[in-house]
PDB file of N, CA and C in Angstrom:
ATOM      1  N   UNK A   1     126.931 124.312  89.723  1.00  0.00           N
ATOM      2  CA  UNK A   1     125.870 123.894  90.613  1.00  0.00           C
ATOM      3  C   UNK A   1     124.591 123.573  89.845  1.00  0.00           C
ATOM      4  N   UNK A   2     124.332 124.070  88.551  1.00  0.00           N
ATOM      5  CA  UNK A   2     123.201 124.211  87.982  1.00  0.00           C
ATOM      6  C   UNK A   2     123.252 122.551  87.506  1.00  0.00           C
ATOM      7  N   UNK A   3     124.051 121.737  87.168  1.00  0.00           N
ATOM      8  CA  UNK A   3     123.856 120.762  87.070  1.00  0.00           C
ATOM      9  C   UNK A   3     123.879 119.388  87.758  1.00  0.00           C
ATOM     10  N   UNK A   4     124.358 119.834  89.396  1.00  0.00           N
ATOM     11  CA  UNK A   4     124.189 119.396  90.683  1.00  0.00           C
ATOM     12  C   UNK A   4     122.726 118.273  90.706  1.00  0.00           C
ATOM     13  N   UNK A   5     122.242 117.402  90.718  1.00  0.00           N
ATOM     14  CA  UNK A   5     121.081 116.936  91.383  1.00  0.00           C
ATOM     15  C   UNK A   5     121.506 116.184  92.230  1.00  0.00           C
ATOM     16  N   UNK A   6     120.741 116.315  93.842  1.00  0.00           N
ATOM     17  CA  UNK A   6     120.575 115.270  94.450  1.00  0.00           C
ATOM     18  C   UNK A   6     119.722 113.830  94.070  1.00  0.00           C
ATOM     19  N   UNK A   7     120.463 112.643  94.568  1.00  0.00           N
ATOM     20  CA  UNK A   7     120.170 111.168  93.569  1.00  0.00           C
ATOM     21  C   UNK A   7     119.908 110.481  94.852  1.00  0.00           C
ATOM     22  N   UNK A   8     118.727 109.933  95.281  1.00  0.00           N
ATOM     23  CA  UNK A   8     118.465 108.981  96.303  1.00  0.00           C
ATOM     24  C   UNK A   8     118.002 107.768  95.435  1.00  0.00           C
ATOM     25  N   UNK A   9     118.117 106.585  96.618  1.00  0.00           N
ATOM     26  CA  UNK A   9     118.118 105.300  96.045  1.00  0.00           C
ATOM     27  C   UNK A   9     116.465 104.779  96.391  1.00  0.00           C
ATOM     28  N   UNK A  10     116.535 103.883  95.916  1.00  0.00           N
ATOM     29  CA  UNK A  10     114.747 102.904  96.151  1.00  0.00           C
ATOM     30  C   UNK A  10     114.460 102.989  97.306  1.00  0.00           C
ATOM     31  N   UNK A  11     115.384 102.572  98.097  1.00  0.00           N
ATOM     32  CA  UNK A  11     115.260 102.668  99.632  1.00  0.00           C
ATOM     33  C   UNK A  11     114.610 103.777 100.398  1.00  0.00           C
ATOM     34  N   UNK A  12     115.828 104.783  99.795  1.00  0.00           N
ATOM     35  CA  UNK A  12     115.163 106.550 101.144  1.00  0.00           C
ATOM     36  C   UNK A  12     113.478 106.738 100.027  1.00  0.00           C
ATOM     37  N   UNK A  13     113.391 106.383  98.874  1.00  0.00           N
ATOM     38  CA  UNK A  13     112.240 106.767  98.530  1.00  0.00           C
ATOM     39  C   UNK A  13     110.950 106.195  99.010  1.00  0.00           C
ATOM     40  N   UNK A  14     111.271 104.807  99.457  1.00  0.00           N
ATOM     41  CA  UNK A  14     109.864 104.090 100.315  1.00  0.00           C
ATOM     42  C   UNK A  14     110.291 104.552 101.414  1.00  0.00           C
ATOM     43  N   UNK A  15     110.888 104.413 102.047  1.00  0.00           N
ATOM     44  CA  UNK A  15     111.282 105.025 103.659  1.00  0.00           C
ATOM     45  C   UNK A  15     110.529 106.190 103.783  1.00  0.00           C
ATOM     46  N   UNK A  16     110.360 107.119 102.736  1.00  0.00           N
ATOM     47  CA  UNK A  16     109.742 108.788 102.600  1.00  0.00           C
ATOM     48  C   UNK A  16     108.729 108.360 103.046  1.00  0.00           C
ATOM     49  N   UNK A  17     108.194 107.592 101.574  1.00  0.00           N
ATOM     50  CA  UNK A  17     106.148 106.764 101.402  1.00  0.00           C
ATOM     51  C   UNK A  17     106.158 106.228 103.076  1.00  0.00           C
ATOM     52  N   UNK A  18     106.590 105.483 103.305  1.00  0.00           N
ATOM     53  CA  UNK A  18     106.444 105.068 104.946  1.00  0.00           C
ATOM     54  C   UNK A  18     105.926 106.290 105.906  1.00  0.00           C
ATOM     55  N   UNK A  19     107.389 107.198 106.266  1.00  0.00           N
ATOM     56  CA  UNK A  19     106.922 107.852 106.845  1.00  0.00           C
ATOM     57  C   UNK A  19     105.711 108.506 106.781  1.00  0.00           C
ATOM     58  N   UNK A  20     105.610 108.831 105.475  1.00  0.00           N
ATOM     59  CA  UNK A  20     104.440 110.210 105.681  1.00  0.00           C
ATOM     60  C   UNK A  20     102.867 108.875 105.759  1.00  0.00           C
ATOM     61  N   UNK A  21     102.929 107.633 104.917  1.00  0.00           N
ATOM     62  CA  UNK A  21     101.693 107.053 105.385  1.00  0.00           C
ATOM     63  C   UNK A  21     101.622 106.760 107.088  1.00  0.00           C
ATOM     64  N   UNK A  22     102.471 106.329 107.721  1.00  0.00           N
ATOM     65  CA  UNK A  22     102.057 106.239 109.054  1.00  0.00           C
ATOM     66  C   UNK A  22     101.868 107.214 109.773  1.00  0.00           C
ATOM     67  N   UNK A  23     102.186 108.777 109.584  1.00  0.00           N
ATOM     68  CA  UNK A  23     101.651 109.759 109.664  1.00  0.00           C
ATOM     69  C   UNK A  23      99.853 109.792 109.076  1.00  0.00           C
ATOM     70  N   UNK A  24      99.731 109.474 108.299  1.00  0.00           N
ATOM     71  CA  UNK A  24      98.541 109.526 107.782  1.00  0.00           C
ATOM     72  C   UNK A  24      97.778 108.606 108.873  1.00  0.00           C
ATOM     73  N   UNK A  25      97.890 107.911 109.126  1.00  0.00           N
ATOM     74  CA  UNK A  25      97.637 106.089 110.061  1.00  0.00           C
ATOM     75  C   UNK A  25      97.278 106.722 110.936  1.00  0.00           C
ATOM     76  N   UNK A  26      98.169 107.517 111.948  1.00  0.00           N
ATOM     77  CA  UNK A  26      98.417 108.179 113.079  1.00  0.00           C
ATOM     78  C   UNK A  26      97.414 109.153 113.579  1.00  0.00           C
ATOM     79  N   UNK A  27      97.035 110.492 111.909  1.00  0.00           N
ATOM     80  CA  UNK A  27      95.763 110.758 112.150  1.00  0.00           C
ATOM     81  C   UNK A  27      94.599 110.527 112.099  1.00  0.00           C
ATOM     82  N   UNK A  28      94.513 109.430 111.301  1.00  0.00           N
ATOM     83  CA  UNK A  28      93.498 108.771 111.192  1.00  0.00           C
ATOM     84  C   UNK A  28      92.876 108.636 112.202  1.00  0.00           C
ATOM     85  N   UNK A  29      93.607 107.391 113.244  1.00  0.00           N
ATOM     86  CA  UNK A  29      93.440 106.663 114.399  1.00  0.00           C
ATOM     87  C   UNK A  29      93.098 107.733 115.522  1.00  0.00           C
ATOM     88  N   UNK A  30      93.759 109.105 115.427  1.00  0.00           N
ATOM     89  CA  UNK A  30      93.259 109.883 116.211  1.00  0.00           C
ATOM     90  C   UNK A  30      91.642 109.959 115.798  1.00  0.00           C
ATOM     91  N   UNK A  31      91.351 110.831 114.593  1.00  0.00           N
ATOM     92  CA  UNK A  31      90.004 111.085 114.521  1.00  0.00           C
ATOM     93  C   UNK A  31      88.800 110.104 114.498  1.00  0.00           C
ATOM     94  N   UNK A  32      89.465 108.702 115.085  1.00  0.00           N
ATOM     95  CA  UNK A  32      88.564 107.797 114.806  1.00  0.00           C
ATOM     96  C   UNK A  32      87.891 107.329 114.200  1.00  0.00           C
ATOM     97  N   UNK A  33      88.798 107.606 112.321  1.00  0.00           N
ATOM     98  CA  UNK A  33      88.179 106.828 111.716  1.00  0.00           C
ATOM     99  C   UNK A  33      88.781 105.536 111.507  1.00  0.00           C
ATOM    100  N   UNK A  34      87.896 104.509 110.769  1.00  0.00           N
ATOM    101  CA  UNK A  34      88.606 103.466 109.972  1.00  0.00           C
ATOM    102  C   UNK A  34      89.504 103.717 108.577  1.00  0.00           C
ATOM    103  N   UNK A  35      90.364 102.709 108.126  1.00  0.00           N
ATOM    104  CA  UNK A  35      90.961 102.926 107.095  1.00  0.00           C
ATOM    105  C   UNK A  35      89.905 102.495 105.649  1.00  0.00           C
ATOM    106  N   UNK A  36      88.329 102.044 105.941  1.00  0.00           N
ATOM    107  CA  UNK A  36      86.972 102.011 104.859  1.00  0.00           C
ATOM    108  C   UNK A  36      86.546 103.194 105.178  1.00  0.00           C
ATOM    109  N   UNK A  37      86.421 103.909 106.272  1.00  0.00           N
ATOM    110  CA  UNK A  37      85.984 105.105 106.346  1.00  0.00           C
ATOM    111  C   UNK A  37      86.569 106.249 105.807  1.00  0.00           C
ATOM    112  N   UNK A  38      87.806 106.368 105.405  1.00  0.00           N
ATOM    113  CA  UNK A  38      88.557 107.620 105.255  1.00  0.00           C
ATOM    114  C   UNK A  38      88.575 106.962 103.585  1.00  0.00           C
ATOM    115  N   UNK A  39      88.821 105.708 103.319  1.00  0.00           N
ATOM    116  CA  UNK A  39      88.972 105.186 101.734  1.00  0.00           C
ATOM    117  C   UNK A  39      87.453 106.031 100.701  1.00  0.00           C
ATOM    118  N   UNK A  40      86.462 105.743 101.577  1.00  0.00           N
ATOM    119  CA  UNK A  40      84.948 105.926 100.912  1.00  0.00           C
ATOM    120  C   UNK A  40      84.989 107.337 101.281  1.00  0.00           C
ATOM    121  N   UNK A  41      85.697 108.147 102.218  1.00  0.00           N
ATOM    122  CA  UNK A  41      85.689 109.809 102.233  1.00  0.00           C
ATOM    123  C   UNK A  41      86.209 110.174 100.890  1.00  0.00           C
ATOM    124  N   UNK A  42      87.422 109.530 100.501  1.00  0.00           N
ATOM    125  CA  UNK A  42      88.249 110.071  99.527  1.00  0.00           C
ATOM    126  C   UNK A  42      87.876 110.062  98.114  1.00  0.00           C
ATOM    127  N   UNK A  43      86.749 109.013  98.482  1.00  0.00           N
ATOM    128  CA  UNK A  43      86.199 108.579  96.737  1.00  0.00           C
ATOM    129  C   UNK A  43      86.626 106.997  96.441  1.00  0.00           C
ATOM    130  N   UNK A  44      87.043 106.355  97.199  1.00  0.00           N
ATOM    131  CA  UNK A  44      87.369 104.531  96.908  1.00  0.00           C
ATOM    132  C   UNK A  44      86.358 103.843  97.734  1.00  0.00           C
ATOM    133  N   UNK A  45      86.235 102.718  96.815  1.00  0.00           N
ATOM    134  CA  UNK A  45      84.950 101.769  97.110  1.00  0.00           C
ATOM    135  C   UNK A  45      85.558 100.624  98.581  1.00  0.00           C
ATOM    136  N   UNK A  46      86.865 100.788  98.754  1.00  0.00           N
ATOM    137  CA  UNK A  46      87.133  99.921  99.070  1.00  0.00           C
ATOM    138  C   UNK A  46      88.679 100.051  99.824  1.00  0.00           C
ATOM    139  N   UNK A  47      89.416  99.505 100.653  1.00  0.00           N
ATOM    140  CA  UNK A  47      90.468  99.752 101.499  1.00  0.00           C
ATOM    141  C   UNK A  47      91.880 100.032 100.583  1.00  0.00           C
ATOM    142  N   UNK A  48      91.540  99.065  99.484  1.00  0.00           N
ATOM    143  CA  UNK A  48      92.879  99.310  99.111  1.00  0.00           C
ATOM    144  C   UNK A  48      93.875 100.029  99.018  1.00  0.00           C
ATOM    145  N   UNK A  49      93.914 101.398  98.564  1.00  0.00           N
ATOM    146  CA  UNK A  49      94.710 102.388  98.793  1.00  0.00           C
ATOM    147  C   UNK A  49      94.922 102.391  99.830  1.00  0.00           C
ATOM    148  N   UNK A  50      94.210 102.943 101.285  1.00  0.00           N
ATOM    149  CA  UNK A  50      94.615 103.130 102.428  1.00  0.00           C
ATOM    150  C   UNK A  50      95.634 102.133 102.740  1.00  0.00           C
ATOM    151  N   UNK A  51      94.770 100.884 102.845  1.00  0.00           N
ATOM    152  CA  UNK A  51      95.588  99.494 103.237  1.00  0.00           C
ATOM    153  C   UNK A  51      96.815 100.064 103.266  1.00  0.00           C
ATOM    154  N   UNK A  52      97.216  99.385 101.899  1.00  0.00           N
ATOM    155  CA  UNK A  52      98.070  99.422 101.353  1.00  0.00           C
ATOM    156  C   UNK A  52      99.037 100.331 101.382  1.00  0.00           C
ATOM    157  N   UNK A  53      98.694 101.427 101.117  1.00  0.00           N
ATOM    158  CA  UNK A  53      99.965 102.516 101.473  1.00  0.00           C
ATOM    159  C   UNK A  53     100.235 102.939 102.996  1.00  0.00           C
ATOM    160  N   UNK A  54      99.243 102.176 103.818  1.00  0.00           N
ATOM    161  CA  UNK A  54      99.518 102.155 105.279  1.00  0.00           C
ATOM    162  C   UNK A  54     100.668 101.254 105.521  1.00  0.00           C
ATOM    163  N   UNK A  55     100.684  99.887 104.623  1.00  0.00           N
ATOM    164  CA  UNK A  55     101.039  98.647 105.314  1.00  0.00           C
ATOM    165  C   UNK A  55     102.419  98.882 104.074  1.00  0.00           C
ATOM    166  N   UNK A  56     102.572  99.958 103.419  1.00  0.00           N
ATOM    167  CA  UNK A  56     103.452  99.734 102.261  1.00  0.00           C
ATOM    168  C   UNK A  56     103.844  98.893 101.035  1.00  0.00           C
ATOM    169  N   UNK A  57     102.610  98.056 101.048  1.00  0.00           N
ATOM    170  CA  UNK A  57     102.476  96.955 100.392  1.00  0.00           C
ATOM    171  C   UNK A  57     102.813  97.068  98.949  1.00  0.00           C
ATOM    172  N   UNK A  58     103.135  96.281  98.477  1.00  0.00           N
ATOM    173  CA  UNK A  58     103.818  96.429  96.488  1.00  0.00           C
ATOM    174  C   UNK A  58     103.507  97.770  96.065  1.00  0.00           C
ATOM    175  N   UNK A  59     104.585  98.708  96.913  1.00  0.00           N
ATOM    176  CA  UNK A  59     104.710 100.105  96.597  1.00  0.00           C
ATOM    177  C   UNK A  59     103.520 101.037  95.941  1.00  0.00           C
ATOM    178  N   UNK A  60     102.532 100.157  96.880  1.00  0.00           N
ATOM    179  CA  UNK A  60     101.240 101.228  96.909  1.00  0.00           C
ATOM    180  C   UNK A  60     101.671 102.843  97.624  1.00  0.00           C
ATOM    181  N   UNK A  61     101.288 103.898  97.275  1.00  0.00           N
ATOM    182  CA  UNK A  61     101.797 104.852  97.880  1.00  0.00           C
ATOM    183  C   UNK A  61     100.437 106.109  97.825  1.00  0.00           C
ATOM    184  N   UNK A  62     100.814 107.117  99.127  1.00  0.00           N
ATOM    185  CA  UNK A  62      99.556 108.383  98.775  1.00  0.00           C
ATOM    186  C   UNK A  62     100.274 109.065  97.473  1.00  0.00           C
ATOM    187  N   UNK A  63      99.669 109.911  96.374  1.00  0.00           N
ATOM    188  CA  UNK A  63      99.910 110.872  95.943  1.00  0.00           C
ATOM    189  C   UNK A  63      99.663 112.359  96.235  1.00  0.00           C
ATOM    190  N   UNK A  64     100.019 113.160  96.328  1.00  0.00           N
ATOM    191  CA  UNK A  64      99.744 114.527  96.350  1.00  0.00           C
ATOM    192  C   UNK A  64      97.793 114.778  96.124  1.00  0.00           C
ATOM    193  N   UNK A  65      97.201 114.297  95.645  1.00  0.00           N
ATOM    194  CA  UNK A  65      95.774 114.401  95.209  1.00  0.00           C
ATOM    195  C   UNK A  65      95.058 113.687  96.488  1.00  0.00           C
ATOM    196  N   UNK A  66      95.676 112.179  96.723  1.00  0.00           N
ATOM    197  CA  UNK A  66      94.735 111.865  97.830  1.00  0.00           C
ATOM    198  C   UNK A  66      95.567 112.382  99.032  1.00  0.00           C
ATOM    199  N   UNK A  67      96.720 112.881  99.492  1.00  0.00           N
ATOM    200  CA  UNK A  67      97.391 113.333 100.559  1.00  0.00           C
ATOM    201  C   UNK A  67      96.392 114.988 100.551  1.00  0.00           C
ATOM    202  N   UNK A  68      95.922 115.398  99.615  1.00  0.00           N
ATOM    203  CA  UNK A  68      95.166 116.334  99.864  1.00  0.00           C
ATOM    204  C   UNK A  68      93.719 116.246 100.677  1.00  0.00           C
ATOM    205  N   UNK A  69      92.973 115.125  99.338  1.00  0.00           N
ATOM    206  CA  UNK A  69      92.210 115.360 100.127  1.00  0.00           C
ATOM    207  C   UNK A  69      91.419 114.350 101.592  1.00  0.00           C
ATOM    208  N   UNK A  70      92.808 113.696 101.980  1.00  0.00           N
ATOM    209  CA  UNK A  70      93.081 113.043 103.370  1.00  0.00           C
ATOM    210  C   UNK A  70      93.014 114.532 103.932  1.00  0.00           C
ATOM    211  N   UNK A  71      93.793 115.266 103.880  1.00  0.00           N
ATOM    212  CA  UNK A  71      93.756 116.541 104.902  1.00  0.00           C
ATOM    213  C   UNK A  71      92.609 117.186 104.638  1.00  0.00           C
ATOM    214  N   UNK A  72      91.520 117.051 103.893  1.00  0.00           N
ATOM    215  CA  UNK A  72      90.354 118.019 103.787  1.00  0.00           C
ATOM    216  C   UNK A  72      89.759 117.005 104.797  1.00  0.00           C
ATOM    217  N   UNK A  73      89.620 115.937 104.808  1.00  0.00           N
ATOM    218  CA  UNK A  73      88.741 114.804 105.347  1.00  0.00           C
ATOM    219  C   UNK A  73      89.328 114.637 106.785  1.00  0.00           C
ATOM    220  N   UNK A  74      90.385 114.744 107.175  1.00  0.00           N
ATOM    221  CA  UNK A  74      91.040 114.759 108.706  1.00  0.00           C
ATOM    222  C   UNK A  74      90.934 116.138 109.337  1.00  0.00           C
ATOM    223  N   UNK A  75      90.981 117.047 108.312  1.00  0.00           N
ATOM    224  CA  UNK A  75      90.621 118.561 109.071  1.00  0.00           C
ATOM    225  C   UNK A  75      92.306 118.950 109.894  1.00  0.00           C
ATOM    226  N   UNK A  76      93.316 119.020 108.857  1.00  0.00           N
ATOM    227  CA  UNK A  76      94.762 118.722 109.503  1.00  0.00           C
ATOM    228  C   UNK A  76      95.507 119.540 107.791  1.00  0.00           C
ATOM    229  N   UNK A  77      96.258 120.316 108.379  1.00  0.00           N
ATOM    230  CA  UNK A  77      97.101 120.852 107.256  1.00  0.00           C
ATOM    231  C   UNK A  77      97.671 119.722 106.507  1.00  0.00           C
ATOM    232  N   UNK A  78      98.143 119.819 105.185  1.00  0.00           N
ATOM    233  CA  UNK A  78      99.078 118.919 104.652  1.00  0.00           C
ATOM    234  C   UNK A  78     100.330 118.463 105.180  1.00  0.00           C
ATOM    235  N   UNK A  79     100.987 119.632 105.602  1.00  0.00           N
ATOM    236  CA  UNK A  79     102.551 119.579 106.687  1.00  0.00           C
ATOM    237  C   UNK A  79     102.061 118.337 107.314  1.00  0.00           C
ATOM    238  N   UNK A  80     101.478 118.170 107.877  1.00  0.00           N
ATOM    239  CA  UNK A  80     101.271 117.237 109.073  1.00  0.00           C
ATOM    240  C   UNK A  80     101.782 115.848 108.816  1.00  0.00           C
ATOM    241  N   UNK A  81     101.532 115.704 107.723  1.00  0.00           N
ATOM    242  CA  UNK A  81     101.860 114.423 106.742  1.00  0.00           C
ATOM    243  C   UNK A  81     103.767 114.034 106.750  1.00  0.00           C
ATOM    244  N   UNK A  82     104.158 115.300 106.865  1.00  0.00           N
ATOM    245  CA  UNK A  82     106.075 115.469 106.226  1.00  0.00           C
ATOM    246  C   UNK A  82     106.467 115.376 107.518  1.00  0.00           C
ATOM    247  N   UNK A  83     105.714 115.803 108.795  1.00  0.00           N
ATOM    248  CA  UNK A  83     106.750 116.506 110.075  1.00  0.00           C
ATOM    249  C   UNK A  83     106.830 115.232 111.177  1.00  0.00           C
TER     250      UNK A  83
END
């Protein structure tokens, strides 16, 4: 078993990035912000990240650093992001 790994393809790995950004989208839109508003919370001058890992665009994606501090700035556990 110790040399067991589970192996997913390109696919389930953007499918993941999907889910958890439209989760992100989702709270956003609740707390009423914009996707310039939550970009300039996080420390970006500008949409791109959000955009982009909203719209999934040329495998823009959140990392663990801004999926953090999206949840300091939404006021929402991290889970919220996976479930």
């Amino acid at each position: 078993m110790a040399n067991d790994f589970y192996e997913c393809d390109k696919e389930q790995i953007q499918d993941f990035y999907r889910y958890i950004a439209k989760n992100v989208a989702r709270l956003r839109k609740e707390k009423g912000l914009s996707q310039l508003d939550l970009s300039l919370a996080i420390g970006y001058k500008s949409v791109s990240l959000v955009a982009g890992a909203e719209a999934g665009y040329k495998n823009i994606h959140f990392n663990l650093e801004h999926l953090y501090k999206i949840s300091k700035v939404l006021e929402v556990e991290m889970k919220e992001f996976f479930i």
